[in-house]
Protein backbone atom coordinates (compact mmCIF):
# COMPACT_ATOMS: atom_id res chain seq x y z
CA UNK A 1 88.64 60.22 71.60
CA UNK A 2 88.79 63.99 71.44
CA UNK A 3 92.55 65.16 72.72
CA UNK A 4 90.58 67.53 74.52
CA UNK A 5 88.49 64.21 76.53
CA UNK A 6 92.38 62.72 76.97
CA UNK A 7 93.24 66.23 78.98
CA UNK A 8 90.07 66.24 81.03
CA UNK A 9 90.58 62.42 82.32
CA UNK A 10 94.46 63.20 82.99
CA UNK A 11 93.39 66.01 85.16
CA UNK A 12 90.74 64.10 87.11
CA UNK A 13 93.22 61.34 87.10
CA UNK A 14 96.62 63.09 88.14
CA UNK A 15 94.47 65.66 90.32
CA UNK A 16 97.54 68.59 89.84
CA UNK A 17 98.03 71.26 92.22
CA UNK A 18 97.78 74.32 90.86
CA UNK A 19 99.27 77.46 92.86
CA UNK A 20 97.16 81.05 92.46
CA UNK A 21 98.38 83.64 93.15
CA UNK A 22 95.23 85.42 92.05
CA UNK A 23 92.64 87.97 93.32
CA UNK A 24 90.61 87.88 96.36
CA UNK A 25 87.45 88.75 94.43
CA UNK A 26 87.68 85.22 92.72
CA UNK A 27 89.31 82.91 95.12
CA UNK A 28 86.63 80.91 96.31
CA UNK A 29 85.08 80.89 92.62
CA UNK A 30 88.26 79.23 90.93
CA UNK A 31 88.96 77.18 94.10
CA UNK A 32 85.71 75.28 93.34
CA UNK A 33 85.92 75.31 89.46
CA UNK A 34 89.43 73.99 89.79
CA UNK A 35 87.91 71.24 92.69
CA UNK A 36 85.30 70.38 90.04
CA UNK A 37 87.19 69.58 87.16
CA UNK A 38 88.93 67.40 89.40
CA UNK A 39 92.19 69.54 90.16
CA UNK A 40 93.85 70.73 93.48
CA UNK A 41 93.71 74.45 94.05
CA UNK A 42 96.36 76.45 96.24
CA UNK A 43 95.96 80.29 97.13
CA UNK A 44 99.71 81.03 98.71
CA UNK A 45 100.59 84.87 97.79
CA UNK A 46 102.66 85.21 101.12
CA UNK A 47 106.31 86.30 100.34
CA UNK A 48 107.54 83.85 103.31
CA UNK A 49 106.04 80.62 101.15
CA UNK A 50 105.53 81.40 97.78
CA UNK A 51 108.62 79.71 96.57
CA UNK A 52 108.00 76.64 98.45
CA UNK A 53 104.61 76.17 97.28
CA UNK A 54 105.95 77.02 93.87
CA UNK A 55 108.54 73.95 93.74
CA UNK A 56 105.27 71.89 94.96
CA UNK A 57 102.89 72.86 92.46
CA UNK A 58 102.62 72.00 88.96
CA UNK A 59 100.97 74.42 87.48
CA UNK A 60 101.10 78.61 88.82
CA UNK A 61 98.52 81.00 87.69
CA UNK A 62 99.19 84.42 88.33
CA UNK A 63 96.42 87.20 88.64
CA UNK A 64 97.27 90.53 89.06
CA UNK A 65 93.87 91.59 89.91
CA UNK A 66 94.15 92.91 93.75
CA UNK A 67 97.10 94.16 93.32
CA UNK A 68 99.82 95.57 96.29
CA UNK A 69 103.47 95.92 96.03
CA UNK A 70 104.24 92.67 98.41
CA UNK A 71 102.05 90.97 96.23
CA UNK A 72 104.06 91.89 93.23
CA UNK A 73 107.15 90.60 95.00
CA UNK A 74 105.62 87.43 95.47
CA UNK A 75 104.54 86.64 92.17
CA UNK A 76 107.90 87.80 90.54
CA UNK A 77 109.81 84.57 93.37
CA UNK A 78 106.95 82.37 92.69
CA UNK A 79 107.55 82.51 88.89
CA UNK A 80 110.79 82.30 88.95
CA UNK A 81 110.85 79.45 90.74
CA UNK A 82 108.29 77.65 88.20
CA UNK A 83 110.62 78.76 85.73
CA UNK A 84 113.76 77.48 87.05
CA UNK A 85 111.92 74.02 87.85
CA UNK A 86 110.04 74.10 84.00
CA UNK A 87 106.77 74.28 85.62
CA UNK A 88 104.19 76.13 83.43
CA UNK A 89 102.97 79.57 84.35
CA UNK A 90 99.73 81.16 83.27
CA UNK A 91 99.61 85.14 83.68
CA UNK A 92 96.31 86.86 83.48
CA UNK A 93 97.22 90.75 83.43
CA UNK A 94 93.71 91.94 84.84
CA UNK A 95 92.94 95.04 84.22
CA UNK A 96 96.38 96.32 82.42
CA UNK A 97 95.26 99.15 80.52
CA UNK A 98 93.45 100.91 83.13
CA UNK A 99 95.76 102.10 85.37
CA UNK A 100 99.85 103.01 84.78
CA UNK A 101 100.36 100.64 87.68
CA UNK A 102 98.49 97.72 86.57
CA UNK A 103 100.41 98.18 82.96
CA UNK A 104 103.82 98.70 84.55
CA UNK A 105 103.44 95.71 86.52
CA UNK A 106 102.54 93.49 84.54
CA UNK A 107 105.22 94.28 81.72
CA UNK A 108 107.45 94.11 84.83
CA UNK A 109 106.78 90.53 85.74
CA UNK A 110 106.62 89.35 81.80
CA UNK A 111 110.04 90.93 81.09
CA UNK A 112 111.44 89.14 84.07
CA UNK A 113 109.98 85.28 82.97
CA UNK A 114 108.51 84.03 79.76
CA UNK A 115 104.89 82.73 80.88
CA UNK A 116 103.62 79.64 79.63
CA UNK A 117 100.13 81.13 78.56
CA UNK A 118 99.02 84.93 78.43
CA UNK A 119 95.52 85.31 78.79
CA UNK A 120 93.32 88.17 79.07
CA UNK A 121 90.26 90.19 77.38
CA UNK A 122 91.08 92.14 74.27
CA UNK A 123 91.41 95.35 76.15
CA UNK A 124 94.05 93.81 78.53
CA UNK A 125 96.11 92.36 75.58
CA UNK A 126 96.32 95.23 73.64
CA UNK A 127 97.37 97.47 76.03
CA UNK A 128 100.27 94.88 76.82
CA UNK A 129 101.56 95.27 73.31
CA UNK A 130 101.57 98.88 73.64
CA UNK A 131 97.82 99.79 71.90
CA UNK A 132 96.41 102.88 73.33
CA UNK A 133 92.58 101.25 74.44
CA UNK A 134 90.02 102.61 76.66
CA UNK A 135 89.12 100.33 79.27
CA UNK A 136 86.28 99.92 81.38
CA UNK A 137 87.99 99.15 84.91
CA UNK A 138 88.70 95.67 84.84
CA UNK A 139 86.10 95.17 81.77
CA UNK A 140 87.72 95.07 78.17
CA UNK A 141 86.32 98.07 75.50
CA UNK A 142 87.31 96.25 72.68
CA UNK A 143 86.71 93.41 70.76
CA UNK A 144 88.10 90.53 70.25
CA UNK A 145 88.90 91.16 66.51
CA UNK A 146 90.83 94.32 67.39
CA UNK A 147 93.11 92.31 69.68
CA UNK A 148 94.32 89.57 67.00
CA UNK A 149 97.24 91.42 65.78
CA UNK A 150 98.34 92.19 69.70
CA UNK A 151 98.22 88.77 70.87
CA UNK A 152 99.97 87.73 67.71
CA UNK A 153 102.86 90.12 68.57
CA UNK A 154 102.94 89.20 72.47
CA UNK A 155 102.88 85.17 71.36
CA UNK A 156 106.12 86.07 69.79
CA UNK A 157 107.71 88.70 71.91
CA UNK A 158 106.74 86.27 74.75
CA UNK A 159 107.73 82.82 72.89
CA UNK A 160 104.35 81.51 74.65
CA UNK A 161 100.63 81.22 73.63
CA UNK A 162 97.92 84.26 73.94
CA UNK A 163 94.26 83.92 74.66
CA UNK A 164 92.21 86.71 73.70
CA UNK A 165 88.91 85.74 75.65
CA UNK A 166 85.72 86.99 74.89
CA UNK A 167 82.36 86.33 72.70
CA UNK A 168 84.74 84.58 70.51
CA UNK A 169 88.01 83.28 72.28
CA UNK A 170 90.82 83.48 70.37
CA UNK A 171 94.25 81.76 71.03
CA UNK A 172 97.83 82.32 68.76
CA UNK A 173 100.71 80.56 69.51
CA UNK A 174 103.69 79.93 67.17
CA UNK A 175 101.51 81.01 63.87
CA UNK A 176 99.06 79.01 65.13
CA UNK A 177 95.54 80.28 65.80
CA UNK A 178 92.13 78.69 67.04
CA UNK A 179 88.39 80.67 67.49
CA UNK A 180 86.40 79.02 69.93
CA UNK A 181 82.84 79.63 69.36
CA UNK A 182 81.44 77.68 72.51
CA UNK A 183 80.04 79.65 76.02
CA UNK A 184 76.81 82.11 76.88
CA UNK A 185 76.37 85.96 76.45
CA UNK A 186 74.97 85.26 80.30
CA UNK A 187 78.85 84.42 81.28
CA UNK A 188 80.00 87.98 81.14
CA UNK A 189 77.34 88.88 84.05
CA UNK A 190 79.60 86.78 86.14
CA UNK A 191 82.09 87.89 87.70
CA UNK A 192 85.56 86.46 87.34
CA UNK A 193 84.91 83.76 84.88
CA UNK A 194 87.93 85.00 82.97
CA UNK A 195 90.03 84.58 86.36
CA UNK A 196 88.39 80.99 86.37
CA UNK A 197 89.33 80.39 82.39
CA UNK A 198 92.70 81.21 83.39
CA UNK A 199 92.50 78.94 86.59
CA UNK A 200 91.15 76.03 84.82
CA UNK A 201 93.78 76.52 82.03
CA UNK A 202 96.62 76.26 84.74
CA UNK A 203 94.94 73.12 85.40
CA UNK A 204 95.32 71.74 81.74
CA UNK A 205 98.75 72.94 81.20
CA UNK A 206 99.58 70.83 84.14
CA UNK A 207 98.92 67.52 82.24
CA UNK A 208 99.73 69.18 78.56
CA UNK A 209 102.79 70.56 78.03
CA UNK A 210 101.80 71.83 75.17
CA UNK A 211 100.64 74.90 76.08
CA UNK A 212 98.64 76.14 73.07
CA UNK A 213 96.54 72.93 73.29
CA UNK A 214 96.16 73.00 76.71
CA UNK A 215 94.89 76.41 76.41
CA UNK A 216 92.56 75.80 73.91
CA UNK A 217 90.99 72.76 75.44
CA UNK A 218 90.26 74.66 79.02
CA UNK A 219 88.59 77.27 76.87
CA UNK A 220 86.47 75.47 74.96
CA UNK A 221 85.66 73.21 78.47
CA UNK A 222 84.59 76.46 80.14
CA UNK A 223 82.42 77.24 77.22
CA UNK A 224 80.94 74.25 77.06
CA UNK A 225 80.46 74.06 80.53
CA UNK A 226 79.17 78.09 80.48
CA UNK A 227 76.48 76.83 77.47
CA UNK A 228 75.24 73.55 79.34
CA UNK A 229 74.79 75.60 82.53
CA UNK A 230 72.87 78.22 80.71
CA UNK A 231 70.15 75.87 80.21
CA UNK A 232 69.54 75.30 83.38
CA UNK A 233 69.60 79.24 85.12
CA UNK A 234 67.58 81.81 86.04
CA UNK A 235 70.15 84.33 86.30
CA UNK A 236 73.71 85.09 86.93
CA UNK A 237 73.87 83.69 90.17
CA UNK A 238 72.49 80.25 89.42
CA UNK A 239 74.53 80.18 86.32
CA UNK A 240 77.77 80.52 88.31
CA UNK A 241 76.49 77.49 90.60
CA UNK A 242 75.43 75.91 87.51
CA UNK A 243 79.03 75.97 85.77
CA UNK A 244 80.16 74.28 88.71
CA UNK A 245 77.89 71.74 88.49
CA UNK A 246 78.59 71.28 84.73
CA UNK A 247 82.65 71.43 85.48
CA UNK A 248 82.29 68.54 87.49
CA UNK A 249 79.31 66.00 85.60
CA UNK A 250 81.20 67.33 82.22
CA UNK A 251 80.84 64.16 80.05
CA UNK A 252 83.07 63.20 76.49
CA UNK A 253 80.10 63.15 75.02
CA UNK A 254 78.73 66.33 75.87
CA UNK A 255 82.37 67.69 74.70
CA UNK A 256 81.40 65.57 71.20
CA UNK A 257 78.07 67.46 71.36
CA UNK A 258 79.23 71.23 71.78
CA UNK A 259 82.75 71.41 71.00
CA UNK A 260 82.47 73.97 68.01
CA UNK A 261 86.08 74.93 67.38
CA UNK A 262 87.69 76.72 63.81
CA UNK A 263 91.29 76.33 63.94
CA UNK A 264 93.20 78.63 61.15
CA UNK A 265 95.83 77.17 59.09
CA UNK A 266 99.31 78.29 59.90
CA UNK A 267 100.59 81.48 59.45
């Protein structure tokens, strides 16, 4: 069996609750993609329970994408209190890049706690490792190629595993590094797929401690997922119901079928 079939049946088998704090453009999106692969999604951001739901969870995404200064506060308590309780934390910096505030922040929150996972378009990455980028709003300008040597330098400023996503979805952890090859050029019309890549790899890093893995196989299930779906739609919006669909029928087989993954030798 695929490790990346083991991971899928311990999620639909342990069911983890994952805690977002994460953007109200995409809440009801990643609620259902993390229902559908068979985890249980939380959306606390209040300050007055964040830290609770925290020491419940185990898994906490963060999104800065709707960002407010409350909000900020909330995510800073809720990660500490993964930290302190070795619960893994998956930041997805939407956005940094395009405004001061959005870079600030986020640099703020990653200087206070290691994350488990970064993960973000190449845009977003670079301009966390300092690269002056255009961006497009919350859209990256660059490619995914430009972005290799940034996420290499956050994995080790960070001590944690970067995801460039994009047409190509690159993850670096350690020396490591893996190119996923699987997903749609459709999936881009969609909005917040990357906030749902970064859900769904919450979800994995619940039941994987291994972070880079964990990462990895949540990309490549999206993808997958993202490809199958395309088959079936008309559109954008029938390829986001679609990927639901395909989240929850996803099959080991299928995973045989259109896993197409290059991992690099060490570094």
């Amino acid at each position: 069996m695929q490790p990346i079939c083991a991971d899928l049946q311990r999620v639909r088998t342990n069911i983890p609750l994952v805690h977002n704090i994460t953007n109200f453009v995409v809440m009801n999106n990643t609620a259902n993609a993390l229902l559908a692969i068979g985890a249980s999604p939380v959306m606390a951001h209040a300050l007055e329970e964040v830290e609770d739901m925290a020491a419940l969870a185990s898994a906490l995404v963060i999104n800065i994408g709707t960002l407010s200064k409350e909000w900020v506060t909330a995510m800073e308590l809720a990660m500490i209190t993964a930290k302190s309780r070795h619960t893994p934390i998956v930041f997805d910096p939407v956005g940094a890049g395009a405004t001061p505030f959005r870079t600030k922040t986020s640099l703020h929150l990653l200087e206070q706690i290691n994350p488990s996972v970064i993960r973000g378009n190449a845009s977003e990455i670079m301009a966390l490792a300092g690269v002056q980028v255009q961006t497009k709003g919350v859209d990256s300008a660059a490619d995914n190629s430009e972005a290799a040597v940034a996420a290499r330098t956050l994995a080790q400023r960070y001590a944690c595993t970067v995801c460039v996503s994009g047409a190509v979805d690159f993850i670096t952890a350690g020396g490591k590094t893996s190119l996923i090859f699987n997903g749609h050029p459709l999936m881009p019309r969609v909005t917040g797929l990357g906030c749902t890549a970064s859900a769904l790899t919450g979800a994995f890093c619940a039941v994987n401690r291994d972070a880079y893995a964990a990462t990895v196989h949540a990309m490549a299930v999206l993808g997958i997922c993202g490809e199958i779906a395309a088959r079936q739609a008309n559109g954008p919006g029938t390829l986001q119901l679609h990927i639901i669909d395909a989240l929850y029928n996803l099959t080991d087989a299928q995973i045989e079928t259109y896993l197409n993954i290059e991992t690099q030798p060490v570094s």
